[in-house]
PDB file of N, CA and C in Angstrom:
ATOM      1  N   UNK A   1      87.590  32.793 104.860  1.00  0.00           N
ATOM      2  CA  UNK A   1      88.395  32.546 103.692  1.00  0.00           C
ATOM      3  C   UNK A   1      89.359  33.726 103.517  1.00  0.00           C
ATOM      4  N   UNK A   2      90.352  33.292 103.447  1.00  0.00           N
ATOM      5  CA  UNK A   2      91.647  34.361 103.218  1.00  0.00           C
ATOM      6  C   UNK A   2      91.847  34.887 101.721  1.00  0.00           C
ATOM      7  N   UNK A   3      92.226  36.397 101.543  1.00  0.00           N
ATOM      8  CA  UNK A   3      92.040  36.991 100.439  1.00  0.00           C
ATOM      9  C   UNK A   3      93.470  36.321  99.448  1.00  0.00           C
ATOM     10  N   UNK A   4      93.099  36.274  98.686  1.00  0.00           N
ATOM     11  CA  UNK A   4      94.399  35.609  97.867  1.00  0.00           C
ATOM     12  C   UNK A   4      95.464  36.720  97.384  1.00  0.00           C
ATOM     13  N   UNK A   5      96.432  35.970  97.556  1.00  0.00           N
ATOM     14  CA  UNK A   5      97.737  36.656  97.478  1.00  0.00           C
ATOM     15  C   UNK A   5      97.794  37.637  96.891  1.00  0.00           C
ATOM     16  N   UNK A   6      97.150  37.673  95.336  1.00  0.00           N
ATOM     17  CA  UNK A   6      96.835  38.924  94.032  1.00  0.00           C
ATOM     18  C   UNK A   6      95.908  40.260  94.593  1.00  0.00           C
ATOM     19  N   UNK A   7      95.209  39.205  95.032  1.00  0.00           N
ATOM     20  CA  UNK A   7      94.083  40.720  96.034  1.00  0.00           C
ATOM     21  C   UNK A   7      94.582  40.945  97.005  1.00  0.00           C
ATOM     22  N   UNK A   8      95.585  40.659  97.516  1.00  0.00           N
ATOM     23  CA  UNK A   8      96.194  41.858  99.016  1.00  0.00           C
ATOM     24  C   UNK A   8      97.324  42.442  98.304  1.00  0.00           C
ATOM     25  N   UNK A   9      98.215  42.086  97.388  1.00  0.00           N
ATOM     26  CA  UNK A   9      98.761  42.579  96.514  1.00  0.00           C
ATOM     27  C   UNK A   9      98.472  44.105  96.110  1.00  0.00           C
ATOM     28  N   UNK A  10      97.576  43.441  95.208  1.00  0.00           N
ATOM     29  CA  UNK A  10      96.045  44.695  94.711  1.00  0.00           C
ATOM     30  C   UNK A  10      95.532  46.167  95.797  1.00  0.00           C
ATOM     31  N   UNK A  11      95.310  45.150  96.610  1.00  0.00           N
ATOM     32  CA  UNK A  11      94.793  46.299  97.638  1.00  0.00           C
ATOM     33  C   UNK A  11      96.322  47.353  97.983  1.00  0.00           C
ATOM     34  N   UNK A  12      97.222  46.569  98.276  1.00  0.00           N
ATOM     35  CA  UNK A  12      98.312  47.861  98.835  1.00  0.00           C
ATOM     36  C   UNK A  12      98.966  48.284  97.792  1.00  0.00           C
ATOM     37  N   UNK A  13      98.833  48.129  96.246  1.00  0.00           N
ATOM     38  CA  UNK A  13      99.497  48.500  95.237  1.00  0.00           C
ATOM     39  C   UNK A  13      98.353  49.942  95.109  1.00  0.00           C
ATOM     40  N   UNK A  14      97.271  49.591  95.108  1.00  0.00           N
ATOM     41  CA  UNK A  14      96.541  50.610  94.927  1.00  0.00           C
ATOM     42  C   UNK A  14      96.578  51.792  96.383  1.00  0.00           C
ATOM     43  N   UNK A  15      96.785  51.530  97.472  1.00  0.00           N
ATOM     44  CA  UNK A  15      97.396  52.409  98.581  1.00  0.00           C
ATOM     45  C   UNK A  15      98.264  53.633  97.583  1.00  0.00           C
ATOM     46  N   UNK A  16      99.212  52.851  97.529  1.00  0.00           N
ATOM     47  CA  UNK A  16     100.803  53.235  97.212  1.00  0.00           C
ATOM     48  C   UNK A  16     100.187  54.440  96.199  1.00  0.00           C
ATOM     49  N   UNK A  17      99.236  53.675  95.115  1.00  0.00           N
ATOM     50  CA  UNK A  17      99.094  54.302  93.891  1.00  0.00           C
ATOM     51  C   UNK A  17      98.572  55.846  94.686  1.00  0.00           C
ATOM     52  N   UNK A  18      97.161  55.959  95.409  1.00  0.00           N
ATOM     53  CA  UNK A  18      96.387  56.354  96.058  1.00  0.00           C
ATOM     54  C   UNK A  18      97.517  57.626  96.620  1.00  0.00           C
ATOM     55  N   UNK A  19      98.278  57.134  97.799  1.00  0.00           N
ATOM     56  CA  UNK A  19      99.373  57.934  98.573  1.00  0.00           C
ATOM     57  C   UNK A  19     100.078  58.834  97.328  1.00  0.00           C
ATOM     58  N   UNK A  20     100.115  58.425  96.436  1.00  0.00           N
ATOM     59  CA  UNK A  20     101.204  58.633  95.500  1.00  0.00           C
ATOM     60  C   UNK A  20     100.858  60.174  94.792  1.00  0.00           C
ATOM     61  N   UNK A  21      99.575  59.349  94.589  1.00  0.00           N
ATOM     62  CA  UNK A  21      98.265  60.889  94.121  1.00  0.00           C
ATOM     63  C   UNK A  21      98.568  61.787  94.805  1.00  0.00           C
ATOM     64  N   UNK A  22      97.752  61.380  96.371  1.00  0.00           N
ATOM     65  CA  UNK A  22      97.576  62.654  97.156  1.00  0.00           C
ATOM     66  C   UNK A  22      98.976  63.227  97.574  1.00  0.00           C
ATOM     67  N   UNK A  23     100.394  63.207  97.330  1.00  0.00           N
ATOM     68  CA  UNK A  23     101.413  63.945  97.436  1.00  0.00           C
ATOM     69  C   UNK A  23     101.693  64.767  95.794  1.00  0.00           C
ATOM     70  N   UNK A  24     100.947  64.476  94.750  1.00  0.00           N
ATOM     71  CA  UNK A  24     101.482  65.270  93.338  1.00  0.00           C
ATOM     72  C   UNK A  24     100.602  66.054  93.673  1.00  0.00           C
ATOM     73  N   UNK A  25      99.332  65.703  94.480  1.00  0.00           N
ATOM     74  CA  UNK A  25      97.705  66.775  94.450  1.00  0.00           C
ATOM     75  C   UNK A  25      98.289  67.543  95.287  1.00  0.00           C
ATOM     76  N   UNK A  26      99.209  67.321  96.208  1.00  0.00           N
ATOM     77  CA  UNK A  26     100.078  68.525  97.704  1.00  0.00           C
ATOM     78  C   UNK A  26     100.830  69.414  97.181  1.00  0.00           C
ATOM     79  N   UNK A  27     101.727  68.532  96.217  1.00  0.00           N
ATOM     80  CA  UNK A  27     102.438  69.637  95.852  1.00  0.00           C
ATOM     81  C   UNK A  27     102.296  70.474  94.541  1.00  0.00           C
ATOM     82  N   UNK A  28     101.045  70.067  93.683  1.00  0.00           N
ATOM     83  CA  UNK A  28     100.505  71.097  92.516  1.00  0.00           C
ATOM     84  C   UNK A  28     100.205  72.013  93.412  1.00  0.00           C
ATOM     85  N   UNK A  29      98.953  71.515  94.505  1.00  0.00           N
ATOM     86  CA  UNK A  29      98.581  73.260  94.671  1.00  0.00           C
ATOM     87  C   UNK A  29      99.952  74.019  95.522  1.00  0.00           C
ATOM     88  N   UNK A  30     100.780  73.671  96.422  1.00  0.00           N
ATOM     89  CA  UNK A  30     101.531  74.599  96.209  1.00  0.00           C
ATOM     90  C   UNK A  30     102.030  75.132  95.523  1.00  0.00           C
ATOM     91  N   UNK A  31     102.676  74.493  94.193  1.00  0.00           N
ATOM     92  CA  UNK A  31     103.094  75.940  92.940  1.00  0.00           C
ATOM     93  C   UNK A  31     102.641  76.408  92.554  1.00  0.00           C
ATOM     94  N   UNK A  32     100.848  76.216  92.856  1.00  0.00           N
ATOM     95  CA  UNK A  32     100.514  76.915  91.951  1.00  0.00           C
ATOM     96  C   UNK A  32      99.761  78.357  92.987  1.00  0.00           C
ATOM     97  N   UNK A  33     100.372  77.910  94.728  1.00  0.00           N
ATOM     98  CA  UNK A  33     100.114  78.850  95.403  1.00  0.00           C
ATOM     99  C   UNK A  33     101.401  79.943  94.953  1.00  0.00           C
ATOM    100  N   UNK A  34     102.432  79.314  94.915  1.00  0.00           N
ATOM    101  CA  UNK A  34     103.836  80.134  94.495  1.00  0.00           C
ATOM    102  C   UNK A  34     103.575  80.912  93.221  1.00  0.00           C
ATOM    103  N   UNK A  35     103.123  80.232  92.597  1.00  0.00           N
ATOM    104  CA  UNK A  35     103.001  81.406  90.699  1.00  0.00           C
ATOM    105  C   UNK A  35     102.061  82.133  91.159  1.00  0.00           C
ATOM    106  N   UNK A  36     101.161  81.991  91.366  1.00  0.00           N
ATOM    107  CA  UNK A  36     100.237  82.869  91.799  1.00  0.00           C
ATOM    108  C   UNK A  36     100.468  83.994  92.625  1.00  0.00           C
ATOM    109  N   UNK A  37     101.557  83.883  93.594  1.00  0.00           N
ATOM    110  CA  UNK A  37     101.993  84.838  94.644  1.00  0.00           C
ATOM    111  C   UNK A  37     102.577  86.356  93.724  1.00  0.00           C
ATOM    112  N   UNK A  38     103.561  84.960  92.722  1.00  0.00           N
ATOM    113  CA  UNK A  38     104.640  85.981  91.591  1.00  0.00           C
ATOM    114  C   UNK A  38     103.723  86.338  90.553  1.00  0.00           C
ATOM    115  N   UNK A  39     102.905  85.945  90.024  1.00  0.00           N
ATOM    116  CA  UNK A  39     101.977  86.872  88.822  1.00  0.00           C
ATOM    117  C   UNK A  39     101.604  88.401  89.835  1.00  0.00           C
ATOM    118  N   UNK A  40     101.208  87.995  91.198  1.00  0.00           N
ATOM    119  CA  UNK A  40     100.632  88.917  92.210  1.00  0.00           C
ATOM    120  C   UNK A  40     101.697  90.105  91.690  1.00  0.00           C
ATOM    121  N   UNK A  41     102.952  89.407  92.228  1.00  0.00           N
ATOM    122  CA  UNK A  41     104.234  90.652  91.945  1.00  0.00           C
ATOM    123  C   UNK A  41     104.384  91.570  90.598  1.00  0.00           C
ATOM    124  N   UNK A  42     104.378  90.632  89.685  1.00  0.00           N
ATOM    125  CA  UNK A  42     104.704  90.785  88.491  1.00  0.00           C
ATOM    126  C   UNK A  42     103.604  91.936  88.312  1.00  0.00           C
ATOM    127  N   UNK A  43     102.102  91.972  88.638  1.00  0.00           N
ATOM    128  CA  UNK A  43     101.250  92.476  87.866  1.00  0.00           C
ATOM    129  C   UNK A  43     101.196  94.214  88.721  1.00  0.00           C
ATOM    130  N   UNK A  44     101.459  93.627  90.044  1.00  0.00           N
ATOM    131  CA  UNK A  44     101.989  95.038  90.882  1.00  0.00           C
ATOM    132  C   UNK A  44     103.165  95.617  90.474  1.00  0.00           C
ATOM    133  N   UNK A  45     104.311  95.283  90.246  1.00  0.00           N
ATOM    134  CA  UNK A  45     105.570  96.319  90.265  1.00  0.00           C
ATOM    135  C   UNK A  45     105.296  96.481  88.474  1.00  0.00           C
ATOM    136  N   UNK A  46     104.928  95.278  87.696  1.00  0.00           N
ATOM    137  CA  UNK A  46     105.265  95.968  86.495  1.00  0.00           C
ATOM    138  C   UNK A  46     103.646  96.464  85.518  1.00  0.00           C
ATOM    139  N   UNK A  47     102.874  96.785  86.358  1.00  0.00           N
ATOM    140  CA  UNK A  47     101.539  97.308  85.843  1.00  0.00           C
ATOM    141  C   UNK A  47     100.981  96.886  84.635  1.00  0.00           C
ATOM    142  N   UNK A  48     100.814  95.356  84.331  1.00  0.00           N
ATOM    143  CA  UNK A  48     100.172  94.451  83.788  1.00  0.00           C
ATOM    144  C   UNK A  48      99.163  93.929  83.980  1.00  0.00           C
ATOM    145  N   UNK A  49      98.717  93.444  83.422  1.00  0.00           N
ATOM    146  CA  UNK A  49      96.753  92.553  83.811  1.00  0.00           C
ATOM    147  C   UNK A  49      97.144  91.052  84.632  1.00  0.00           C
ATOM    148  N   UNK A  50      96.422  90.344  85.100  1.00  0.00           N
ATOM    149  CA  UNK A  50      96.998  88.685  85.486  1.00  0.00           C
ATOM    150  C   UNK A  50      97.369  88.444  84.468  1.00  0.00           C
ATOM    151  N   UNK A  51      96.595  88.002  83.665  1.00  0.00           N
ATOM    152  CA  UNK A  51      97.144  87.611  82.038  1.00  0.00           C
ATOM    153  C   UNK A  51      98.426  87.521  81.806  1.00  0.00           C
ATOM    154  N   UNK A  52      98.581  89.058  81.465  1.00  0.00           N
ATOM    155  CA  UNK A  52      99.966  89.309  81.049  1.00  0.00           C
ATOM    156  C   UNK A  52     101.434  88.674  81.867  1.00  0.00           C
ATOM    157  N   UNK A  53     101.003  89.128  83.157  1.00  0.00           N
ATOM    158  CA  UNK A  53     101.656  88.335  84.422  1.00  0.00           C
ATOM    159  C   UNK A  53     101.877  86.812  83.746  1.00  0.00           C
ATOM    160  N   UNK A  54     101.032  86.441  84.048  1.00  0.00           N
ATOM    161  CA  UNK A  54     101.352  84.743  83.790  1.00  0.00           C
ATOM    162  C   UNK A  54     101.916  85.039  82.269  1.00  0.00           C
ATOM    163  N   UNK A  55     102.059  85.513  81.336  1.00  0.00           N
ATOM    164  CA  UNK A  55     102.840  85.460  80.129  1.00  0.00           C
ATOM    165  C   UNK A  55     104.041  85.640  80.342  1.00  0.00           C
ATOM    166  N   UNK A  56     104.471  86.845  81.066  1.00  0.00           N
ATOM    167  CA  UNK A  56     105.552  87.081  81.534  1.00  0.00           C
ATOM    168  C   UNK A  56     106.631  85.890  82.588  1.00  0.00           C
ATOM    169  N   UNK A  57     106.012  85.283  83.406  1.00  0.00           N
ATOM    170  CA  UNK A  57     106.503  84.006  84.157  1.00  0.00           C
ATOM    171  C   UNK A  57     106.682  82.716  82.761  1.00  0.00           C
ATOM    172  N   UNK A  58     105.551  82.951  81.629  1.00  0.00           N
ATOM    173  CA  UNK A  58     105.815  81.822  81.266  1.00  0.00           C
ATOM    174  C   UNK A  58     107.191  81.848  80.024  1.00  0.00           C
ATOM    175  N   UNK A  59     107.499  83.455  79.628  1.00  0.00           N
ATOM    176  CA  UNK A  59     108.639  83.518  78.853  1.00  0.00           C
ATOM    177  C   UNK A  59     109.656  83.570  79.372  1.00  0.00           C
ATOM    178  N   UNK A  60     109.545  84.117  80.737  1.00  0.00           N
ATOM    179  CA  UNK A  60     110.965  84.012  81.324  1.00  0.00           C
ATOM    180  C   UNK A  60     111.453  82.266  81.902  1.00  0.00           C
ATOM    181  N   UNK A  61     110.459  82.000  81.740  1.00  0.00           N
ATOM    182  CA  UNK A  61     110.610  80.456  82.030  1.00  0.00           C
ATOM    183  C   UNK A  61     111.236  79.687  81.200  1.00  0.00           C
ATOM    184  N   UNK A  62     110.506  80.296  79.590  1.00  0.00           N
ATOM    185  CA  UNK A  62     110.927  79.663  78.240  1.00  0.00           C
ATOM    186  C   UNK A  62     112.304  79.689  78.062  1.00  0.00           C
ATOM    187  N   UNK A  63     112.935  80.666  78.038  1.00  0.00           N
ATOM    188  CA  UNK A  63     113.837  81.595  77.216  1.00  0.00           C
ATOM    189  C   UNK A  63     115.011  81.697  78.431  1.00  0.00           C
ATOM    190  N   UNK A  64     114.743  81.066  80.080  1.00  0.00           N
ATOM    191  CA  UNK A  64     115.864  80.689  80.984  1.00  0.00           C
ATOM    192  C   UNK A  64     115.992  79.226  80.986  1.00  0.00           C
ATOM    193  N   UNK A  65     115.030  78.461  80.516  1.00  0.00           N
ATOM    194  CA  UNK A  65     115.196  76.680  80.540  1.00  0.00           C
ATOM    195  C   UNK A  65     114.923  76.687  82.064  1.00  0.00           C
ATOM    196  N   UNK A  66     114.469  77.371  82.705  1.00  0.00           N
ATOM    197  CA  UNK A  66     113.845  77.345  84.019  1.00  0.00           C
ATOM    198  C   UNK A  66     112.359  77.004  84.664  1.00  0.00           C
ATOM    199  N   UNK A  67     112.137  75.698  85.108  1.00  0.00           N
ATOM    200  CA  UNK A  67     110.584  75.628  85.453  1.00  0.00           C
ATOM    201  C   UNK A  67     110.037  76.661  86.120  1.00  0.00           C
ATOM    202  N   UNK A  68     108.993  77.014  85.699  1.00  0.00           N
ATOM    203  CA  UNK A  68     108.038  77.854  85.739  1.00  0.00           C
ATOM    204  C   UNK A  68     107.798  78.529  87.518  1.00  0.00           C
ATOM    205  N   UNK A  69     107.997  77.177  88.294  1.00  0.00           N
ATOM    206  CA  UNK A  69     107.360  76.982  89.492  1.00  0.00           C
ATOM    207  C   UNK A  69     109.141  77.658  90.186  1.00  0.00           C
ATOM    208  N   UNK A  70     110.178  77.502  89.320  1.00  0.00           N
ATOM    209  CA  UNK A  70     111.193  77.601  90.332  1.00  0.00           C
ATOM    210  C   UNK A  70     111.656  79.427  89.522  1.00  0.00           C
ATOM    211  N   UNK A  71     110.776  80.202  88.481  1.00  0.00           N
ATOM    212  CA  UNK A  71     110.907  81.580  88.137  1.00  0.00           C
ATOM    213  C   UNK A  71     110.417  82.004  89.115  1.00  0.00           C
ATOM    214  N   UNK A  72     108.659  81.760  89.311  1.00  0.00           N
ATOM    215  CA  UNK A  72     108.000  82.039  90.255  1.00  0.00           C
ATOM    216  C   UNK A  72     108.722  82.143  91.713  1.00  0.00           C
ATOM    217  N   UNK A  73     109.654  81.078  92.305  1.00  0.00           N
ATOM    218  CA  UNK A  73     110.301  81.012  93.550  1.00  0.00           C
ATOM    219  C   UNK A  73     110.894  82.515  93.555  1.00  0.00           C
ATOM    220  N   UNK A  74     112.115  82.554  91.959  1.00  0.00           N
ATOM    221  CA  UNK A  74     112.885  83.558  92.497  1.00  0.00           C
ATOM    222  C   UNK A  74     112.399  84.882  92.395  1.00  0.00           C
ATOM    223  N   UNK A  75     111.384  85.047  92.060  1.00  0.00           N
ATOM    224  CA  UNK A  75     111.017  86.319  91.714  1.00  0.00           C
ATOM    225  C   UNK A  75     109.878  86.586  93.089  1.00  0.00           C
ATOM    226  N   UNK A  76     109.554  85.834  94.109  1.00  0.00           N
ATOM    227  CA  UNK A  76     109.122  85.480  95.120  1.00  0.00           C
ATOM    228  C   UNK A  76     110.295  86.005  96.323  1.00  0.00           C
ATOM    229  N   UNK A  77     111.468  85.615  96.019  1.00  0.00           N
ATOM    230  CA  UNK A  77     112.613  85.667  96.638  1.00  0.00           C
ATOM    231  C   UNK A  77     112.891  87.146  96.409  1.00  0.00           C
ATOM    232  N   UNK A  78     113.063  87.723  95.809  1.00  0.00           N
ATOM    233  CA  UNK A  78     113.552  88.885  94.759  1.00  0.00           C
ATOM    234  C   UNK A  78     112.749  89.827  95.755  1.00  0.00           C
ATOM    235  N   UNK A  79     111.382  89.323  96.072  1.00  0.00           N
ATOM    236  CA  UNK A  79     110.267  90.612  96.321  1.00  0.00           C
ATOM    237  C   UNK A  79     110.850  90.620  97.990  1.00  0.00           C
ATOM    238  N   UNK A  80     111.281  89.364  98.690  1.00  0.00           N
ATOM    239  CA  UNK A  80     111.819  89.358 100.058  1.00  0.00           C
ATOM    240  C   UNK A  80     112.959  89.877 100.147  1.00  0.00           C
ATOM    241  N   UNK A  81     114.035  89.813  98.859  1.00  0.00           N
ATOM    242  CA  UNK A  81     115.694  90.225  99.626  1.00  0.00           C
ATOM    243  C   UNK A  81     115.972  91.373  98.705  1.00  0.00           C
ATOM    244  N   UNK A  82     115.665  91.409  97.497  1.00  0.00           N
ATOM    245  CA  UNK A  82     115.794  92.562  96.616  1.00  0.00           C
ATOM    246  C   UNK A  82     117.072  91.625  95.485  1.00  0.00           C
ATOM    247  N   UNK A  83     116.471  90.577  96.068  1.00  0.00           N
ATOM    248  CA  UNK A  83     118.058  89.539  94.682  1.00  0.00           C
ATOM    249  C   UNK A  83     117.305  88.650  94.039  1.00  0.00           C
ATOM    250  N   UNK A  84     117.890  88.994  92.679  1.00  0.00           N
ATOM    251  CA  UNK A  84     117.176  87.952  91.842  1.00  0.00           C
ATOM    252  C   UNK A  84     118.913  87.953  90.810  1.00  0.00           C
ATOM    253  N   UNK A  85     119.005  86.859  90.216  1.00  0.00           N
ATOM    254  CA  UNK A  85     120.258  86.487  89.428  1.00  0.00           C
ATOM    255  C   UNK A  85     120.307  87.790  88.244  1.00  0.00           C
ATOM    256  N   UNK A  86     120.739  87.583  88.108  1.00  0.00           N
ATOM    257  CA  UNK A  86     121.122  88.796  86.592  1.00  0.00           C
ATOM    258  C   UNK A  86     120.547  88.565  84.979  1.00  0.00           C
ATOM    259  N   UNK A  87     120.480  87.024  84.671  1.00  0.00           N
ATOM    260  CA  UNK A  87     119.961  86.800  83.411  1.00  0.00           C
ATOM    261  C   UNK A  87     118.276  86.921  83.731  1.00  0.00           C
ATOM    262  N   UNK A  88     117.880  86.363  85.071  1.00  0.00           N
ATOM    263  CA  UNK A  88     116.688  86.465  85.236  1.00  0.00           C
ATOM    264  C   UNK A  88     116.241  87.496  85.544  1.00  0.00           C
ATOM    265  N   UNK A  89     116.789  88.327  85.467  1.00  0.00           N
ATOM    266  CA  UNK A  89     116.308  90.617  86.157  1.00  0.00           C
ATOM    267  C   UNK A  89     116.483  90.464  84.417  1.00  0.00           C
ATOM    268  N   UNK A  90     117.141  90.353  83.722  1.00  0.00           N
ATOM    269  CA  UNK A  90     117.019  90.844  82.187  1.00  0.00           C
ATOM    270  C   UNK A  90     115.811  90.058  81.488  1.00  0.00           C
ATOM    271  N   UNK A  91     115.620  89.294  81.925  1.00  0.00           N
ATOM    272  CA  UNK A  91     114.269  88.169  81.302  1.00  0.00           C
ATOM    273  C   UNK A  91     112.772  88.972  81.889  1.00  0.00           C
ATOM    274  N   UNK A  92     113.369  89.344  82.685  1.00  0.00           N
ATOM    275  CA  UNK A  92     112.012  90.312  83.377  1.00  0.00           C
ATOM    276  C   UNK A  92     111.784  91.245  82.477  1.00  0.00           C
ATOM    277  N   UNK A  93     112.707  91.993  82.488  1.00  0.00           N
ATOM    278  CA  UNK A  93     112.850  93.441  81.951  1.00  0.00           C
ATOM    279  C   UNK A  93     112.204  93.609  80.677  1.00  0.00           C
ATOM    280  N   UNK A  94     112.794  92.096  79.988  1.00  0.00           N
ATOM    281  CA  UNK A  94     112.578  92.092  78.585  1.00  0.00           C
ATOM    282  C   UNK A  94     110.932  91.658  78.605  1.00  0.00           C
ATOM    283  N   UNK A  95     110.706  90.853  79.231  1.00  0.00           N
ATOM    284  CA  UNK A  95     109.031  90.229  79.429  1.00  0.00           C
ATOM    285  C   UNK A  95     108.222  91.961  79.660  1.00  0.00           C
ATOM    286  N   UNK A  96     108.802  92.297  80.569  1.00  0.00           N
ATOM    287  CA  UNK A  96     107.764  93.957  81.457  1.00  0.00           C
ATOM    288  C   UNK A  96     108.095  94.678  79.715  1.00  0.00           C
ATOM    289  N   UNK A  97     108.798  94.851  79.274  1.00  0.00           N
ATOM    290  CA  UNK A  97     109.358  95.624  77.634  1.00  0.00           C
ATOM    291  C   UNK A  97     108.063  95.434  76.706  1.00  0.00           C
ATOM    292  N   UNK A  98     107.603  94.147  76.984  1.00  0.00           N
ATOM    293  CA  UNK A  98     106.859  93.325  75.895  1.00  0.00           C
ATOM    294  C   UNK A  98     105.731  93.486  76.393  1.00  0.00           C
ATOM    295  N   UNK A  99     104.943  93.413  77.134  1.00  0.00           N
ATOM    296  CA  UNK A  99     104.074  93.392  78.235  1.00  0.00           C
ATOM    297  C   UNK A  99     103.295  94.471  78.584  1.00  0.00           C
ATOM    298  N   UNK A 100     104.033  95.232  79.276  1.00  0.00           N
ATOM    299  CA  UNK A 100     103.925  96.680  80.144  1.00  0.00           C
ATOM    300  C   UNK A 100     104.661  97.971  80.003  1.00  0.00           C
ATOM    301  N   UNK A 101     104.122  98.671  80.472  1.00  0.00           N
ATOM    302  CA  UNK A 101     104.797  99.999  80.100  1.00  0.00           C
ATOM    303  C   UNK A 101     105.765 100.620  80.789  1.00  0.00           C
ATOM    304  N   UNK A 102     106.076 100.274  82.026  1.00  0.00           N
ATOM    305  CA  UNK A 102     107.132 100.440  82.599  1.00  0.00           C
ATOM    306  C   UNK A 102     108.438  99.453  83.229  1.00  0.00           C
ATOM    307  N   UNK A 103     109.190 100.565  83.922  1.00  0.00           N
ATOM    308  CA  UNK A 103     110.715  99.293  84.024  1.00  0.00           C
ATOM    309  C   UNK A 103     110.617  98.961  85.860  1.00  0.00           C
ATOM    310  N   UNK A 104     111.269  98.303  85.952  1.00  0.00           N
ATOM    311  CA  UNK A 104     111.444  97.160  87.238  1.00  0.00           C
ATOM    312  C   UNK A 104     112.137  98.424  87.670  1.00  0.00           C
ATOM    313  N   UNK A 105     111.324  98.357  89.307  1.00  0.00           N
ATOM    314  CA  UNK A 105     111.893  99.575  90.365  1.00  0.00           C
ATOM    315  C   UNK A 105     113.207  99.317  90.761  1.00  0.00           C
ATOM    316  N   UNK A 106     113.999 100.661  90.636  1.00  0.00           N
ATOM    317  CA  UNK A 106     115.482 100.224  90.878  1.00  0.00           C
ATOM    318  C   UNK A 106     116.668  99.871  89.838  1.00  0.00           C
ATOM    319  N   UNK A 107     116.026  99.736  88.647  1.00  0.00           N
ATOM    320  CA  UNK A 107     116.559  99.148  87.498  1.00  0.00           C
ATOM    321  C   UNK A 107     117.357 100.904  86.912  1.00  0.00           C
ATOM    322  N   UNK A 108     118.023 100.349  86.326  1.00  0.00           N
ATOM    323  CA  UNK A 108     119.203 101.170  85.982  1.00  0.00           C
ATOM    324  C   UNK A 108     118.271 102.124  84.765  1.00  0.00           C
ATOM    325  N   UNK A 109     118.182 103.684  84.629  1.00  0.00           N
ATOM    326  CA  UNK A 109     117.580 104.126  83.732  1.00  0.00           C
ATOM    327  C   UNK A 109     118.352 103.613  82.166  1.00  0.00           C
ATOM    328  N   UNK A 110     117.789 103.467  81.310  1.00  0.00           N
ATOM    329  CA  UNK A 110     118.214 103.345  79.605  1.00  0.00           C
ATOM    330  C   UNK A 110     118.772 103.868  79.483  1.00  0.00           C
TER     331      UNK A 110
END
């Protein structure tokens, strides 16, 4: 007896659904391998706790209208080329201000 039209339907709608999952489940844990890399940074150059780190990613995130996962990129980027944009080196600065006790290496003295 052949499965009726609704149940083979069924079956590859739920594939799709299934496939669909396991690519949001691929690419959460990569950002959240990426933030994790940049809290790493954040908590090394600007002598903060994790905590604070992830506070710091999450205001500069706020306060640039920038997802979280794409601060994390540039400040990821930043630690490879020594470039990060200019509003986002001041979003730092101001986060490490709030945060931590010292300033971003290289940064222009006060």
């Amino acid at each position: 007896m052949a499965p009726e039209p609704s149940e083979s339907n069924g079956g590859s709608d739920r594939v799709f659904e299934l496939e669909a999952e396991v690519q949001q489940l691929k690419e959460a844990v990569t950002s959240h391998a990426v933030v994790d890399q940049a809290i790493g940074m954040v908590v090394a150059l600007g002598r903060v706790s994790p905590d604070q780190g992830w506070a710091v990613l999450k205001e500069i995130s706020q306060h640039t209208n920038i997802k979280l996962r794409n601060v994390a990129e540039l400040i990821l980027v930043w630690g490879r080329d020594g470039e990060m944009p200019p509003d986002i080196r001041a979003e730092l600065e101001d986060a490490l201000d709030r945060h931590g006790p010292t300033q971003i290496p290289e940064a222009p003295p006060e």
